[in-house]
Protein backbone atom coordinates (compact mmCIF):
# COMPACT_ATOMS: atom_id res chain seq x y z
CA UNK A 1 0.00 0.00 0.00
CA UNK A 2 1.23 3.54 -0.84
CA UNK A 3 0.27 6.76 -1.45
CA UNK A 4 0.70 9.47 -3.44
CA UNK A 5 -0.34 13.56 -3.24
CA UNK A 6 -2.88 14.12 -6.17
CA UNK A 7 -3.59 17.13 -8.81
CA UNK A 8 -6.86 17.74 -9.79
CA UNK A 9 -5.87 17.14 -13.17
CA UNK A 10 -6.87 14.10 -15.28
CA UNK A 11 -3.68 13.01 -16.31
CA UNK A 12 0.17 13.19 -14.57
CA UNK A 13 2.29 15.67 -15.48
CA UNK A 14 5.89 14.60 -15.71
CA UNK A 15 7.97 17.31 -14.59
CA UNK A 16 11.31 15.62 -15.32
CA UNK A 17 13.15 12.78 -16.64
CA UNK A 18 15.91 10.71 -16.15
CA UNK A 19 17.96 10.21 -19.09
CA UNK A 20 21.61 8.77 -19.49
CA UNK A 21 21.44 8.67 -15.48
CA UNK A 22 20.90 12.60 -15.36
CA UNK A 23 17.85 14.16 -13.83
CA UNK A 24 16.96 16.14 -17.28
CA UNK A 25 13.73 19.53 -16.31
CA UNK A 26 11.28 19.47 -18.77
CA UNK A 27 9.16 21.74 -16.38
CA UNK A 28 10.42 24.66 -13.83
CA UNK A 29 11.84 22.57 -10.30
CA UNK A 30 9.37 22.19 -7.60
CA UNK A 31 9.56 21.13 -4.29
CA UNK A 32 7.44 19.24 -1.71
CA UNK A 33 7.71 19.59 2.24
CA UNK A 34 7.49 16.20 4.10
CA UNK A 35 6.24 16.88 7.61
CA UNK A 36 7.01 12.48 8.58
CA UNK A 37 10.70 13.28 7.68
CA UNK A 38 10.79 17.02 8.83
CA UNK A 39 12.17 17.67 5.33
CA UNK A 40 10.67 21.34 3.79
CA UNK A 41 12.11 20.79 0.00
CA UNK A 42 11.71 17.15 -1.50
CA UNK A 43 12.14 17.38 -5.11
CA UNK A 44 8.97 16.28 -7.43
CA UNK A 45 9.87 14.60 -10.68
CA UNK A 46 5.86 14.26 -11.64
CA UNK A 47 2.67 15.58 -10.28
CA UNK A 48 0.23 12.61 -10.12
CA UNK A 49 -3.52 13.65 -11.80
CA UNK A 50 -6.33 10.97 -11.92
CA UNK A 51 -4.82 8.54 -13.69
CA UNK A 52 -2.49 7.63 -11.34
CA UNK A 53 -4.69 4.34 -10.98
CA UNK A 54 -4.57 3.28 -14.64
CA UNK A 55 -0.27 3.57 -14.52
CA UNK A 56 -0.25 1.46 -11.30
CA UNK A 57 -2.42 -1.33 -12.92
CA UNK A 58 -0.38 -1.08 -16.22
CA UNK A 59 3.14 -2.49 -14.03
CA UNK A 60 1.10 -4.90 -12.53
CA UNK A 61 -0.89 -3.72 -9.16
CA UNK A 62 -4.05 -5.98 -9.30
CA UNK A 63 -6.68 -3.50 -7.44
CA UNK A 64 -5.68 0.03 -7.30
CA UNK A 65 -8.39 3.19 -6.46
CA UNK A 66 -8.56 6.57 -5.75
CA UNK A 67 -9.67 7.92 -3.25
């Protein structure tokens, strides 16, 4: 079980990706606070919209919702 902070937006927006081993922006940096780890900037590769679900499923979760 996991979780993951959701958009409002139908699908994910990938922020950045990781190519040759290198973290590569395709969208301005933006940072997450976790209040568990007492961490204020935790760097966000995607924002996760609705269909978070549907990509979880696709690499093999067998019952995923949102909630």
């Amino acid at each position: 079980m996991f979780t993951v902070p959701l958009s409002t937006q139908d699908k994910t927006t990938e922020r950045t990706a990781i190519i040759d081993g290198k973290r590569k922006q395709i969208l301005p940096a933006e940072y997450h606070s976790d209040s568990l780890r007492g961490v204020d900037k935790v760097f966000c590769y995607r924002n996760y919209g609705f269909d978070v679900v549907d990509r979880v499923e696709a690499v093999g979760f067998k019952s995923a919702k949102n909630n």
